[in-house]
Protein backbone atom coordinates (compact mmCIF):
# COMPACT_ATOMS: atom_id res chain seq x y z
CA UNK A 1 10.60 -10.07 12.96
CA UNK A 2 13.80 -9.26 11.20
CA UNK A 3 13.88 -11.26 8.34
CA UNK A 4 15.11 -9.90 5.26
CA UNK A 5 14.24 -11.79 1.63
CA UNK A 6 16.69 -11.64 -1.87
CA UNK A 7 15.85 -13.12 -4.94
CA UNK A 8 18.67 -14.65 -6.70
CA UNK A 9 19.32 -17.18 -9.49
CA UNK A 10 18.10 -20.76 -8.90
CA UNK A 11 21.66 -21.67 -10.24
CA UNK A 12 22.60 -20.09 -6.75
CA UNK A 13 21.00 -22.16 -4.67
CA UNK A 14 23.11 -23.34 -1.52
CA UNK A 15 24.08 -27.35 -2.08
CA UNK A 16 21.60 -29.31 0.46
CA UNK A 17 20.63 -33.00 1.11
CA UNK A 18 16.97 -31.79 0.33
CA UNK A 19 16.76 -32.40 -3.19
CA UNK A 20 13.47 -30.75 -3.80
CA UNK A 21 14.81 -27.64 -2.56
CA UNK A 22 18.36 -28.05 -5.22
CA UNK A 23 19.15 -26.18 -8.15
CA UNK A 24 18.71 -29.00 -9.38
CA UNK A 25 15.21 -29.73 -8.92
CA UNK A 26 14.72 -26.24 -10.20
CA UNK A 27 15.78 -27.36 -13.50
CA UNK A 28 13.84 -31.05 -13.29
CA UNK A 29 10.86 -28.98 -12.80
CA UNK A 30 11.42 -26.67 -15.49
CA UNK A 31 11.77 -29.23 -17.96
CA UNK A 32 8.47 -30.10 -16.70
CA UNK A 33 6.85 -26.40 -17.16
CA UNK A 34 7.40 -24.78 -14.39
CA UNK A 35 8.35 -21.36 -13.74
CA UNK A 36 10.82 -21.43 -10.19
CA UNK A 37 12.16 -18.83 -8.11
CA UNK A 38 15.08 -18.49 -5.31
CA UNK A 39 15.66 -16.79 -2.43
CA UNK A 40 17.89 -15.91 0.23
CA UNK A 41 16.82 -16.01 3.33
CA UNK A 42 18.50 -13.94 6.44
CA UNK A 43 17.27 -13.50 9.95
CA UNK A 44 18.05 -12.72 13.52
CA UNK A 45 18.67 -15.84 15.73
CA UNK A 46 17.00 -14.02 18.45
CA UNK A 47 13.89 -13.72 16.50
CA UNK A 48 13.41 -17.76 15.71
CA UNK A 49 15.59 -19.69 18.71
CA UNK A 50 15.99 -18.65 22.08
CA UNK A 51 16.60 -15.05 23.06
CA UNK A 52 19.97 -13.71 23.64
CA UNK A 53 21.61 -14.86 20.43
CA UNK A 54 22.01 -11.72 18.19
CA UNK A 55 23.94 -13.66 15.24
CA UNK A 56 22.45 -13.71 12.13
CA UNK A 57 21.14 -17.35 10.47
CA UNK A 58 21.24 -17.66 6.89
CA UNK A 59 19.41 -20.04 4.40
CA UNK A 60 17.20 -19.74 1.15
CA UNK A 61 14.24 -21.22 -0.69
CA UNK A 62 13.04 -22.79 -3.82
CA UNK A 63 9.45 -21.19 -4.95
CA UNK A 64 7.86 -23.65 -8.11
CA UNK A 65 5.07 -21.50 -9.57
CA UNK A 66 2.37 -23.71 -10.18
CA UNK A 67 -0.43 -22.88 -12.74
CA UNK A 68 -4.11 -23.63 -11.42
CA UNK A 69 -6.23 -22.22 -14.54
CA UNK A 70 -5.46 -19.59 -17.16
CA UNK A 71 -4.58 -16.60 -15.38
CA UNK A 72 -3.49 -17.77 -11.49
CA UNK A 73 -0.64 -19.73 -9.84
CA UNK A 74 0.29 -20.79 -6.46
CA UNK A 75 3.73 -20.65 -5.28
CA UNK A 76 4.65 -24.17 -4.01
CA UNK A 77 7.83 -24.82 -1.53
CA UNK A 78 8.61 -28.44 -1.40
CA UNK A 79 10.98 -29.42 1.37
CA UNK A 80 11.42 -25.81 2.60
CA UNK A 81 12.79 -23.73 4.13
CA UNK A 82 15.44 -25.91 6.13
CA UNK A 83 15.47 -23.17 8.96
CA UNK A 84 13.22 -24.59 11.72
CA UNK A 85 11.96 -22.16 14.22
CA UNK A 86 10.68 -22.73 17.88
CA UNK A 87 7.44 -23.59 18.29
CA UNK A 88 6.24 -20.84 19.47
CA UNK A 89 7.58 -18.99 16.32
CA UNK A 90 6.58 -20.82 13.56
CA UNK A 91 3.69 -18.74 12.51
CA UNK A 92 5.48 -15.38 12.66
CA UNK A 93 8.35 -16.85 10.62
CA UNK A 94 6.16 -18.50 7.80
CA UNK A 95 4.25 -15.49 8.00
CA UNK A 96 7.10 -12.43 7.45
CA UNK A 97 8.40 -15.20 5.29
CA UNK A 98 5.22 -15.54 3.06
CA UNK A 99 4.40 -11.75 3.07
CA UNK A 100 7.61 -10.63 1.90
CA UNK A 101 7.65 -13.50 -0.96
CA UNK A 102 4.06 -11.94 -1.88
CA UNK A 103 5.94 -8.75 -2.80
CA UNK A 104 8.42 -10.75 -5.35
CA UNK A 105 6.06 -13.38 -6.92
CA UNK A 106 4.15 -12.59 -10.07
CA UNK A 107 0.64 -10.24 -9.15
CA UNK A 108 -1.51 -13.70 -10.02
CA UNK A 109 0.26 -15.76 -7.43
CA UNK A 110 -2.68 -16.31 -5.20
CA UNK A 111 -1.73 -18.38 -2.54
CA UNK A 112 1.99 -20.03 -0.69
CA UNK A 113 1.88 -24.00 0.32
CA UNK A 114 4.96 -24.93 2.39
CA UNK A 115 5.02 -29.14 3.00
CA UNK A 116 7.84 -28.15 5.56
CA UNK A 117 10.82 -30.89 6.27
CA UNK A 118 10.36 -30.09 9.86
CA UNK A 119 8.98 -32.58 12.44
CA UNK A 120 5.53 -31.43 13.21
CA UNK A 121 4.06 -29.54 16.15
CA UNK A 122 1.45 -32.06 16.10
CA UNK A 123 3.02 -35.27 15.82
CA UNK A 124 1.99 -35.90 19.71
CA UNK A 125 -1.24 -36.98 17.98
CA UNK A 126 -5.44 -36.86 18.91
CA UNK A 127 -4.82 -32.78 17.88
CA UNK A 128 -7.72 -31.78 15.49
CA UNK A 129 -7.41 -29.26 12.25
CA UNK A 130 -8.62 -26.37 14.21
CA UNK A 131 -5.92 -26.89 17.30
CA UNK A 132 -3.18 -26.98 14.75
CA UNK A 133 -4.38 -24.17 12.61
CA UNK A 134 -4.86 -22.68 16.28
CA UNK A 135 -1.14 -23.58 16.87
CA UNK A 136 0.23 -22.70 13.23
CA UNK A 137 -1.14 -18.93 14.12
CA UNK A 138 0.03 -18.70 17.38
CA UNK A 139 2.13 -14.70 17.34
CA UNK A 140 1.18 -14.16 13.86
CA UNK A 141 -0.64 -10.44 12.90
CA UNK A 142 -3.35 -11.46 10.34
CA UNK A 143 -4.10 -15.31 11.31
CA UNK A 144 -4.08 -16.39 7.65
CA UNK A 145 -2.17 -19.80 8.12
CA UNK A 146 -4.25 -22.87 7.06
CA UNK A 147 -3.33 -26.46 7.87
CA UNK A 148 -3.90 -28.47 4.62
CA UNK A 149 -5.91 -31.45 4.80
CA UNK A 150 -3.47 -33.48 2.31
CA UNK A 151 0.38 -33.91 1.93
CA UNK A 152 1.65 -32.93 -1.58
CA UNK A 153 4.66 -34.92 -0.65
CA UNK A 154 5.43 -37.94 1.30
CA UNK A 155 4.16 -36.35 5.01
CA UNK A 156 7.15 -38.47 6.93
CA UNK A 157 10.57 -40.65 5.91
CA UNK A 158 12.92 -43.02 7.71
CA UNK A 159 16.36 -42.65 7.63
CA UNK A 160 19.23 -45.01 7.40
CA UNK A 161 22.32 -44.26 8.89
CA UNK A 162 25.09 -45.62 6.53
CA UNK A 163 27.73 -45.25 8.50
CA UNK A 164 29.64 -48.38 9.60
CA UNK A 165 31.15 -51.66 7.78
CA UNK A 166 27.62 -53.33 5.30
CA UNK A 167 27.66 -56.14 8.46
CA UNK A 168 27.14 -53.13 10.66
CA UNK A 169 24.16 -52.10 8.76
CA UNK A 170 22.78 -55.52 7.94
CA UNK A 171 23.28 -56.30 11.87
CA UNK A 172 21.05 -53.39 12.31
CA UNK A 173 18.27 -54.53 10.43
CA UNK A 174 15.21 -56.73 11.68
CA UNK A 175 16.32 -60.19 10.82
CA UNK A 176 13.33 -60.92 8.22
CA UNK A 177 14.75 -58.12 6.27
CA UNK A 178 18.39 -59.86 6.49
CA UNK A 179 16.79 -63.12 5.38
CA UNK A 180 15.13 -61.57 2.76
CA UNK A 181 18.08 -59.85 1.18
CA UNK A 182 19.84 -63.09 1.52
CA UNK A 183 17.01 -65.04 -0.49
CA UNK A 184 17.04 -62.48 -3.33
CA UNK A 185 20.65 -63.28 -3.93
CA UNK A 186 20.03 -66.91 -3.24
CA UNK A 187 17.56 -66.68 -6.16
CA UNK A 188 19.92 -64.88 -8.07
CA UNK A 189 18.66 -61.32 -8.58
CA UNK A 190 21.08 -58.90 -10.23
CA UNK A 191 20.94 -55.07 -9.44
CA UNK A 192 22.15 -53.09 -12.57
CA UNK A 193 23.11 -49.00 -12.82
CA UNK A 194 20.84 -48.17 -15.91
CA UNK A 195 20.96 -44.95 -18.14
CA UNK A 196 18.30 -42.82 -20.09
CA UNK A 197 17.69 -45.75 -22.37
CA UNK A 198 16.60 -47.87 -19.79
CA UNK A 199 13.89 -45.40 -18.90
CA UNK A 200 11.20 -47.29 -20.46
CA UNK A 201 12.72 -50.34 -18.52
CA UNK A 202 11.51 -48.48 -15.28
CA UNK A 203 8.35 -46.47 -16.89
CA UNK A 204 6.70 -49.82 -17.63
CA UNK A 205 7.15 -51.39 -14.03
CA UNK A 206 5.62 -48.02 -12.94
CA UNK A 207 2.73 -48.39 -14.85
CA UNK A 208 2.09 -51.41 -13.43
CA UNK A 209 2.36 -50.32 -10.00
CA UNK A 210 -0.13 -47.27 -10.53
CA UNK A 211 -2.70 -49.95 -11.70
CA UNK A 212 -2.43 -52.33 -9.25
CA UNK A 213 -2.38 -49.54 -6.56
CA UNK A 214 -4.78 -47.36 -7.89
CA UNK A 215 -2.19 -44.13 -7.58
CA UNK A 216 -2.13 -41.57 -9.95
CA UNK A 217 -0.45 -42.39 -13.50
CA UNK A 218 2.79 -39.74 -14.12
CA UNK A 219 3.58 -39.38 -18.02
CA UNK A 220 7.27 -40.62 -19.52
CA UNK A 221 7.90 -37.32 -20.38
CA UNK A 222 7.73 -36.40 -15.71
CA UNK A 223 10.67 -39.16 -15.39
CA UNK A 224 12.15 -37.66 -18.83
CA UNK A 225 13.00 -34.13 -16.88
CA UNK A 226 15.02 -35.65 -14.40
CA UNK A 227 17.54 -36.06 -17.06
CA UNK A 228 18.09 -32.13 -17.09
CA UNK A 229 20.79 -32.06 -19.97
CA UNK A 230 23.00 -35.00 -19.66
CA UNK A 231 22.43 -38.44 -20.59
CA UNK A 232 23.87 -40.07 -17.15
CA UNK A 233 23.59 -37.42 -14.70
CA UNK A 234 25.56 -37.13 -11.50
CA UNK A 235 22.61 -36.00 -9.61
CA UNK A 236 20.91 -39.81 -9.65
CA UNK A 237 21.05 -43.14 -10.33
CA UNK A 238 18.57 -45.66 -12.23
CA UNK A 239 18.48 -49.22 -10.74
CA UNK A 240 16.82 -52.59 -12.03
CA UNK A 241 16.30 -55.72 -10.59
CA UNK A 242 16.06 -58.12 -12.59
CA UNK A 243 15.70 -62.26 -12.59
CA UNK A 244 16.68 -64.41 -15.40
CA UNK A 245 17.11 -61.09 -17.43
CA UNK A 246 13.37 -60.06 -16.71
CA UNK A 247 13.11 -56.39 -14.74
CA UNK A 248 11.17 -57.07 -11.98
CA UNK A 249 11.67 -53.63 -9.80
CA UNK A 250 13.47 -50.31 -10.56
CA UNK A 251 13.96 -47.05 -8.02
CA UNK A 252 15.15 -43.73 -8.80
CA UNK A 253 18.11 -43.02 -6.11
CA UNK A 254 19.15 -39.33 -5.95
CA UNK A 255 21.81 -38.05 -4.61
CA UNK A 256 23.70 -35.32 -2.40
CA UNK A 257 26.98 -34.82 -0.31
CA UNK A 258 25.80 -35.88 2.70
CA UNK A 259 22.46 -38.00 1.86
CA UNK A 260 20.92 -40.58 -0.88
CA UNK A 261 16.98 -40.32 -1.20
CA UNK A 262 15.12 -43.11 -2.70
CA UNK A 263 12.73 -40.59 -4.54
CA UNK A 264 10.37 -43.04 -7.20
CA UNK A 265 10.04 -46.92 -6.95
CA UNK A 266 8.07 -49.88 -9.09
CA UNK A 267 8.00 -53.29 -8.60
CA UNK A 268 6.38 -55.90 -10.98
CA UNK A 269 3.00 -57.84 -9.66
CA UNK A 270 5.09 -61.18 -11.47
CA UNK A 271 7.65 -63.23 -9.03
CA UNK A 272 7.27 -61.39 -5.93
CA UNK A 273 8.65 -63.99 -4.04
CA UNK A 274 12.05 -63.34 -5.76
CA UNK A 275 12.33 -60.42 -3.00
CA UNK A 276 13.81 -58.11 -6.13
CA UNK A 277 12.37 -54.82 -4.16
CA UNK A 278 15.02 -56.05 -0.78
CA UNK A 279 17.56 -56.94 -3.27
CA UNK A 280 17.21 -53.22 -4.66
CA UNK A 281 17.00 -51.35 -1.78
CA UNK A 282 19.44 -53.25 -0.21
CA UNK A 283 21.68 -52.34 -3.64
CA UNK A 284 20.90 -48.53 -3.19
CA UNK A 285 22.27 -48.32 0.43
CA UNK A 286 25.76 -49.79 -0.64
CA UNK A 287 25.55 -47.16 -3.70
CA UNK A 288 24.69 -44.62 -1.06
CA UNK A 289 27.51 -45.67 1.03
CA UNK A 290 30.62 -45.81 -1.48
């Protein structure tokens, strides 16, 4: 395959709706302690679409160098690469890809885990681990891909199409989630913009969602980092709902040229029938939009 790899500055890295592959997630997750890495990708058309093209594709990649005990790391790509090969090309591709990156990353870098943003080869369903490790390997020289067991991140997403007048998009909707929108203003929930000092606003709804979901309990300081340097960042906004001036559900709403991703959410287990979590979403789309 001719694929050809260059490391470069994370400040570098090409503006894209996929936030976890930004420059600026590289700096959210060094605030959190880790070490990331870019990289330019370039290969031949020929060698991941159809044959004939002879153009070259361009793209690159966001490497977070995760610590597993003292002395070894794996290289994590979240979201990435955006380039999305045939099929029947996958392997090779991930494979030059990860062999080449080998040769850049630090000598105790033991192991690459992609959760790709592409839709999966086995989405058609009844396929078992060993048919899509069978499938992941198909062209590849040494046979080394593994299927993981687990998603790091969310494994799929649904997309809302904002174009169109707010009645378009309401129209759109199943008419429960109209109504519902409807009764959360009825009731009178607010939606505010929040800064950094409203972070414990949100942290404390989040806590309370962990424990009444049993999911794993992030520190302040994780929500801290997406801060980076400024108080009220560009790259995000903080919402609350709130009722009678009590925060009842707060999201985390990043943002990019072209796309909006509702990337953390917590809800209180108080006055759920207030519908603040429609009221909020519903709130984040018409952000999204203007």
């Amino acid at each position: 395959m001719n694929l050809i790899l260059q490391e470069k500055e994370t400040s570098f890295l090409y503006d894209t709706p996929l936030v976890h592959q930004s420059s600026y997630w590289s700096q959210v997750k060094h605030n959190q302690g880790y070490q990331t890495k870019a990289f330019d990708i370039k290969v031949r058309s020929s060698d991941i679409l159809s044959l004939g093209v002879s153009s070259y594709l361009l793209d690159d990649v966001l490497v977070l160098l995760s610590p597993i005990n003292r002395t070894q790391t794996i290289g994590y790509v979240p979201y990435g690469p955006a380039l999305r090969p045939l099929e029947d090309k996958m392997g090779p591709f991930l494979e030059d890809l990860s062999l080449q990156m080998q040769e850049k990353l630090p000598d105790n870098c033991i192991l690459l885990r992609y959760d790709l943003p592409w839709q999966r080869i086995w989405d058609d369903g009844g396929i078992s681990l060993q048919s899509q490790q069978l499938r992941l390997n198909w062209g590849t020289s040494s046979h080394q891909i593994r299927k993981s067991c687990s998603d790091q991140l969310p494994s799929d997403t649904m997309f809302v199409d904002l174009r169109g007048s707010e009645e378009d998009l309401l129209a759109r909707m199943h008419r429960k989630t109209r109504y519902n929108i409807g009764l959360a203003r009825r009731k009178g929930v607010e939606v505010r913009e929040v800064f950094h000092e409203s972070l414990p606003i949100f942290y404390a709804l989040y806590t309370e969602t962990c424990q009444r979901n049993n999911i794993q309990l992030h520190d302040l300081k994780f929500f801290e980092s997406l801060f980076v340097s400024e108080p009220d960042t560009s790259h995000f906004s903080l919402l609350v709902a709130y009722l009678d001036g009590v925060p009842l559900s707060s999201m985390f709403l990043t943002r990019s040229e072209q796309r909006a991703t509702y990337l953390y959410g917590a809800s209180s287990s108080s006055r759920r029938n207030s519908m603040s979590t429609y009221a909020l979403q519903w709130s984040a789309i018409q952000l999204a939009r203007s």
